[in-house]
N, C-alpha and C. Protein backbone atom coordinates (compact mmCIF):
# COMPACT_ATOMS: atom_id res chain seq x y z
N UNK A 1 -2.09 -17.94 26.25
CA UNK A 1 -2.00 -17.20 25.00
C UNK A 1 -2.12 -15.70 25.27
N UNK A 2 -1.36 -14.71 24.63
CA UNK A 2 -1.17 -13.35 24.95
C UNK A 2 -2.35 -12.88 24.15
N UNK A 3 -2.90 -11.81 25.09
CA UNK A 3 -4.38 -11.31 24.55
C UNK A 3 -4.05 -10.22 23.13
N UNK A 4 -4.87 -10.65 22.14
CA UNK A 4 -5.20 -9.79 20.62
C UNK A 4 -5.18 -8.69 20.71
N UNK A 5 -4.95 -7.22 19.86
CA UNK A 5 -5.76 -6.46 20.02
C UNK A 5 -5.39 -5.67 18.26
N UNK A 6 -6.71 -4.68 17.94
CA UNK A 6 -6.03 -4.32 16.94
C UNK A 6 -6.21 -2.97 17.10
N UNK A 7 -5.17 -2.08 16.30
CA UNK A 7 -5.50 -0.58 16.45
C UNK A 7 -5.08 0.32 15.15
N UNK A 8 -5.83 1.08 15.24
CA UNK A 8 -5.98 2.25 13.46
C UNK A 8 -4.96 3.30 14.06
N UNK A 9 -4.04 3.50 13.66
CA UNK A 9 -3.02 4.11 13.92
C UNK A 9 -3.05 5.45 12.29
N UNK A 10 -3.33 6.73 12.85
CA UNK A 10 -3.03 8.16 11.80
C UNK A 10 -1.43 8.60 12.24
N UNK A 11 -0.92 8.59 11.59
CA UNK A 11 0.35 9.48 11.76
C UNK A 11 0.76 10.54 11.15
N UNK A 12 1.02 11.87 11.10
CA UNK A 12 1.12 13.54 10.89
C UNK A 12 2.29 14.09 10.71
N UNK A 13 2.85 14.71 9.96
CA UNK A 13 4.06 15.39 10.10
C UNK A 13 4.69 15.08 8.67
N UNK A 14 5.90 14.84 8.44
CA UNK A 14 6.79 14.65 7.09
C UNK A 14 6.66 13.33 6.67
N UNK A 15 5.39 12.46 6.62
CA UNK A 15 5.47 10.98 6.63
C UNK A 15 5.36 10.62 5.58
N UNK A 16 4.93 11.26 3.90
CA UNK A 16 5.15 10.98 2.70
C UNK A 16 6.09 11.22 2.10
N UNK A 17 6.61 10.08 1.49
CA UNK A 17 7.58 10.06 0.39
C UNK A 17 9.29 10.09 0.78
N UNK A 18 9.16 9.25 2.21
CA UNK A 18 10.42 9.57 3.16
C UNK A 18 10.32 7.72 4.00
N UNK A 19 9.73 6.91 2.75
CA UNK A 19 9.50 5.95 2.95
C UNK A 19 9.51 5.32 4.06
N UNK A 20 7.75 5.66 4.85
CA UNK A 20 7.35 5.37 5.54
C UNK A 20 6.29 4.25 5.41
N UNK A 21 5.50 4.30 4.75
CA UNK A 21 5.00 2.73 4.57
C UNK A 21 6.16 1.28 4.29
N UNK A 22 6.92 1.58 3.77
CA UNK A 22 8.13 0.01 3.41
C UNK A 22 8.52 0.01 4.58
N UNK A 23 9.03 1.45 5.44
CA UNK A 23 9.39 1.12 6.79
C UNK A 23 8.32 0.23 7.75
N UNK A 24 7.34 0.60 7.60
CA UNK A 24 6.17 0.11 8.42
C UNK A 24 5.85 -1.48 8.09
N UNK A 25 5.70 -1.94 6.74
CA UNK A 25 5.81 -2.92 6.14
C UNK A 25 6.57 -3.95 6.65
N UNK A 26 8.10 -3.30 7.00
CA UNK A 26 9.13 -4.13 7.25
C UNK A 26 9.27 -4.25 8.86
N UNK A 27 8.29 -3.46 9.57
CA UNK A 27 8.71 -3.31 11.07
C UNK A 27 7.70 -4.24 11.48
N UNK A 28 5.87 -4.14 11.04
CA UNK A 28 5.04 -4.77 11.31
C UNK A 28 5.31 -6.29 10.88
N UNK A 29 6.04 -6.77 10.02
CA UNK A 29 6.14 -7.91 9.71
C UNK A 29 7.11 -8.67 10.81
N UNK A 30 8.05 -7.64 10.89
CA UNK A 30 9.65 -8.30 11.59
C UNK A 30 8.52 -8.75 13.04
N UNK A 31 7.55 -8.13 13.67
CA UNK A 31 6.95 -8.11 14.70
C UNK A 31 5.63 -9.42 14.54
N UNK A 32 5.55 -9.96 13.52
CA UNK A 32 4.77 -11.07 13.06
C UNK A 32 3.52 -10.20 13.24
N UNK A 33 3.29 -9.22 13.00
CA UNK A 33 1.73 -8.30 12.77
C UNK A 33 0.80 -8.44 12.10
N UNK A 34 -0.27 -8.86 11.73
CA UNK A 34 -1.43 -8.20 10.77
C UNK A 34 -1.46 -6.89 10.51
N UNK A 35 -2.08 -6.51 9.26
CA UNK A 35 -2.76 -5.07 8.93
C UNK A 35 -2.37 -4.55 7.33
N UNK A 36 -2.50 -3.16 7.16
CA UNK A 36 -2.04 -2.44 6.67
C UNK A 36 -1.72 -0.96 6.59
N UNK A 37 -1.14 -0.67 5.32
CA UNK A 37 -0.73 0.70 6.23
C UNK A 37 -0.94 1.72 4.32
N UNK A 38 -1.40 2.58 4.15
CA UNK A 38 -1.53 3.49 3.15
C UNK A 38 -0.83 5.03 3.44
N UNK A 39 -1.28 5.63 2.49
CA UNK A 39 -1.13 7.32 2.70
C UNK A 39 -2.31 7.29 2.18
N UNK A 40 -2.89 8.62 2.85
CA UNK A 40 -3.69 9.72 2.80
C UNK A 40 -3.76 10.91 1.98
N UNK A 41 -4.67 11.05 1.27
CA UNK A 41 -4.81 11.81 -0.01
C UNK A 41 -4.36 13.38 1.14
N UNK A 42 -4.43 13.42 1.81
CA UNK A 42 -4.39 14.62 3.01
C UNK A 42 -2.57 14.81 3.32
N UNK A 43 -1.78 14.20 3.09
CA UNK A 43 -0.60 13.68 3.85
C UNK A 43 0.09 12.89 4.62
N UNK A 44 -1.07 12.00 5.36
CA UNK A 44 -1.05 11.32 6.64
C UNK A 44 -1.00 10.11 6.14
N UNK A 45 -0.40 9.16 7.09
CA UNK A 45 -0.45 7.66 6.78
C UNK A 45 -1.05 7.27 7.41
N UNK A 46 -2.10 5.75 6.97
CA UNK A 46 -3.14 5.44 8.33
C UNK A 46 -2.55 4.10 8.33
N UNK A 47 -2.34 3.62 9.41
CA UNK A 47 -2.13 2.00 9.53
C UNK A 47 -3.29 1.18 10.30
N UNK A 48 -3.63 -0.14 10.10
CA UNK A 48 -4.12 -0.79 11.26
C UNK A 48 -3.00 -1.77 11.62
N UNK A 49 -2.92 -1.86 12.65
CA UNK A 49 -1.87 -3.12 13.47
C UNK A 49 -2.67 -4.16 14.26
N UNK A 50 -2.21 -5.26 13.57
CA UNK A 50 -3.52 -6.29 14.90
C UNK A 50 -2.62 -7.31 15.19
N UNK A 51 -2.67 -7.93 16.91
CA UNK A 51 -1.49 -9.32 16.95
C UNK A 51 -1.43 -9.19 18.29
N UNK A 52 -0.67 -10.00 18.90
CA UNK A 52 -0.35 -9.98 20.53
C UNK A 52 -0.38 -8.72 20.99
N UNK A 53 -1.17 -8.14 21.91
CA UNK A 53 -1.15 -6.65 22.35
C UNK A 53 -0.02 -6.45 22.65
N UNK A 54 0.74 -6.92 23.26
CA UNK A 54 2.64 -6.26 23.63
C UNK A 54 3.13 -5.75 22.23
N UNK A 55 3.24 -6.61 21.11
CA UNK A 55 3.59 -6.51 19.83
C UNK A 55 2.93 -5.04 18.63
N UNK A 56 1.73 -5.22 19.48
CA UNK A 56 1.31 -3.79 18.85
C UNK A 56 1.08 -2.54 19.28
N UNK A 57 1.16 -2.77 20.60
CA UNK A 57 1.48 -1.33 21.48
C UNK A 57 3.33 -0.79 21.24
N UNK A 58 4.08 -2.02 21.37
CA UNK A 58 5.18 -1.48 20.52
C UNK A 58 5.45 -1.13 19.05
N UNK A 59 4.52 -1.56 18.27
CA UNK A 59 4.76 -1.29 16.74
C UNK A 59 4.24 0.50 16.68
N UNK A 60 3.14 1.13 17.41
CA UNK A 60 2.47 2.26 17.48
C UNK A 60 3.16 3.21 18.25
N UNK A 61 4.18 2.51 18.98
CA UNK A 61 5.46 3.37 19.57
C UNK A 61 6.33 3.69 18.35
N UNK A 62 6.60 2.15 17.68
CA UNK A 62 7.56 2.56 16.79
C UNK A 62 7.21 3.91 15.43
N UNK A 63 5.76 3.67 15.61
CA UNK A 63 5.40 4.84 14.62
C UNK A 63 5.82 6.49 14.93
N UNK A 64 6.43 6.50 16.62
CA UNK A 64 5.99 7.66 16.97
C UNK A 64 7.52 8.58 16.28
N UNK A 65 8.55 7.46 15.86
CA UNK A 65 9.72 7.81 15.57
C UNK A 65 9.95 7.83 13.72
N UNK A 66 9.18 6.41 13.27
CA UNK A 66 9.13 5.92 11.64
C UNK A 66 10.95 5.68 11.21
N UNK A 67 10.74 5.52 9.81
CA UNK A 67 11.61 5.70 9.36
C UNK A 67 12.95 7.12 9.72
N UNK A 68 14.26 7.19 9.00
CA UNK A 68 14.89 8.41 9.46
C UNK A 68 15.04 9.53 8.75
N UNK A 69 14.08 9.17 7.81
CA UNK A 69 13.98 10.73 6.95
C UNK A 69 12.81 11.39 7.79
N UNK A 70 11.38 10.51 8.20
CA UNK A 70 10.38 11.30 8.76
C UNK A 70 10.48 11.86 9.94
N UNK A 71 9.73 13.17 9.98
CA UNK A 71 9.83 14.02 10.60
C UNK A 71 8.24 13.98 11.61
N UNK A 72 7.78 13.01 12.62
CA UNK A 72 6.63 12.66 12.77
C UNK A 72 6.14 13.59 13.84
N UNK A 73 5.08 14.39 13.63
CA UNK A 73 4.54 15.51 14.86
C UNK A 73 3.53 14.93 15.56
N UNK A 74 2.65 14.02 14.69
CA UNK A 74 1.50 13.38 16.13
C UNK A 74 1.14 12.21 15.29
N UNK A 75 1.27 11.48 16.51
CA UNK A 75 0.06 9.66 16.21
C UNK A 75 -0.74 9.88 17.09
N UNK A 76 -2.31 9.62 16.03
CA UNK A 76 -3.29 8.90 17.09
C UNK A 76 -3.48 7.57 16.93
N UNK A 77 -3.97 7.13 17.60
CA UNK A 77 -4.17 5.48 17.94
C UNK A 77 -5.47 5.14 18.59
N UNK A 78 -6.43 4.04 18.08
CA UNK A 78 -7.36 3.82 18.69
C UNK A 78 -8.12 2.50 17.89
N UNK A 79 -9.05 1.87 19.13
CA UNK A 79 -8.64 0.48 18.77
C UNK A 79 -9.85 0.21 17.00
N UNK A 80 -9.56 -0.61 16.73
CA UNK A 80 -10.62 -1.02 15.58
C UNK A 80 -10.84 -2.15 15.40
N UNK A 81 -12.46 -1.78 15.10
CA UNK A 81 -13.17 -3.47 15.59
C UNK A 81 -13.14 -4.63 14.48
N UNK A 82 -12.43 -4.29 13.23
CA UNK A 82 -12.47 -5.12 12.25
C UNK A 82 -11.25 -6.05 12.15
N UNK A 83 -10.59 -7.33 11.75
CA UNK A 83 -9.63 -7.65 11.56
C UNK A 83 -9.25 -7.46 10.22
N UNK A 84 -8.21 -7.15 10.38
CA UNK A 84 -7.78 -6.77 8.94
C UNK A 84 -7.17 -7.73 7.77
N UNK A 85 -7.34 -9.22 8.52
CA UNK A 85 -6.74 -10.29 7.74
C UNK A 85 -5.57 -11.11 7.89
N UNK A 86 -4.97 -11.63 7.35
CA UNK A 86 -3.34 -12.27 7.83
C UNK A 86 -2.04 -11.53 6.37
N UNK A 87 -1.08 -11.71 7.33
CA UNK A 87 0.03 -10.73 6.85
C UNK A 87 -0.03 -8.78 7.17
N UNK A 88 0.79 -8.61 6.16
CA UNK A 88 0.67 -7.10 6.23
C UNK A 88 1.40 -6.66 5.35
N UNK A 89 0.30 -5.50 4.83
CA UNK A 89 0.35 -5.12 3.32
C UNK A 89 0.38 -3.67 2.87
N UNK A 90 0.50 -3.23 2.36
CA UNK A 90 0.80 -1.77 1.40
C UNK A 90 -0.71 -1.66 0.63
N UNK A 91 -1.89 -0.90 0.84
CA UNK A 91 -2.55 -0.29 0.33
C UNK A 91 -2.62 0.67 -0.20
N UNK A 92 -3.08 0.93 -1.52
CA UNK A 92 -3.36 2.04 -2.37
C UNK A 92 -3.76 3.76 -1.50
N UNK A 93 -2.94 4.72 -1.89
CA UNK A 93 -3.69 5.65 -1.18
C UNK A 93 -5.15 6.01 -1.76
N UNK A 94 -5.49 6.51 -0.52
CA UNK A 94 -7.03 7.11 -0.73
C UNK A 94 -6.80 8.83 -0.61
């Protein structure tokens, strides 16, 4: 069995309203992922990604590009100790 892992992923740059969460929604799922993913009362979108580590070290790549309207200047990434549940979902911003 391929080892778990999960990670809180911030992403920076043009990432609101250039539909980047539905993108994320639709990428983390296509990838059979856990998590979720919001915006940030700040600008930023935060995701967690949890699932086969291959699967989510590529989903946190895929953030580094997003959707093709966003304009993304920095992801951080780092791991988080909570699971975030099954599926993956669209949270309310904070």
């Amino acid at each position: 069995m391929e080892p778990r892992k999960t990670m809180r992923v911030i992403v920076e740059g043009r990432v609101q309203g250039v539909w980047f969460r539905g993108w994320t929604v639709e990428a983390a799922n296509a990838h059979g992922l856990d998590g979720w993913v919001r915006n940030l009362s700040d600008g930023r979108v935060e995701a967690v990604f949890s699932g086969p580590a291959e699967r989510v070290d590529r989903m946190v790549q895929a953030c580094r590009a997003g959707p093709p309207a966003a304009d993304v200047k920095r992801v951080s990434a780092e791991p988080w100790a909570e699971h975030p549940g099954h599926g993956f979902h669209q949270r309310p911003t904070v």
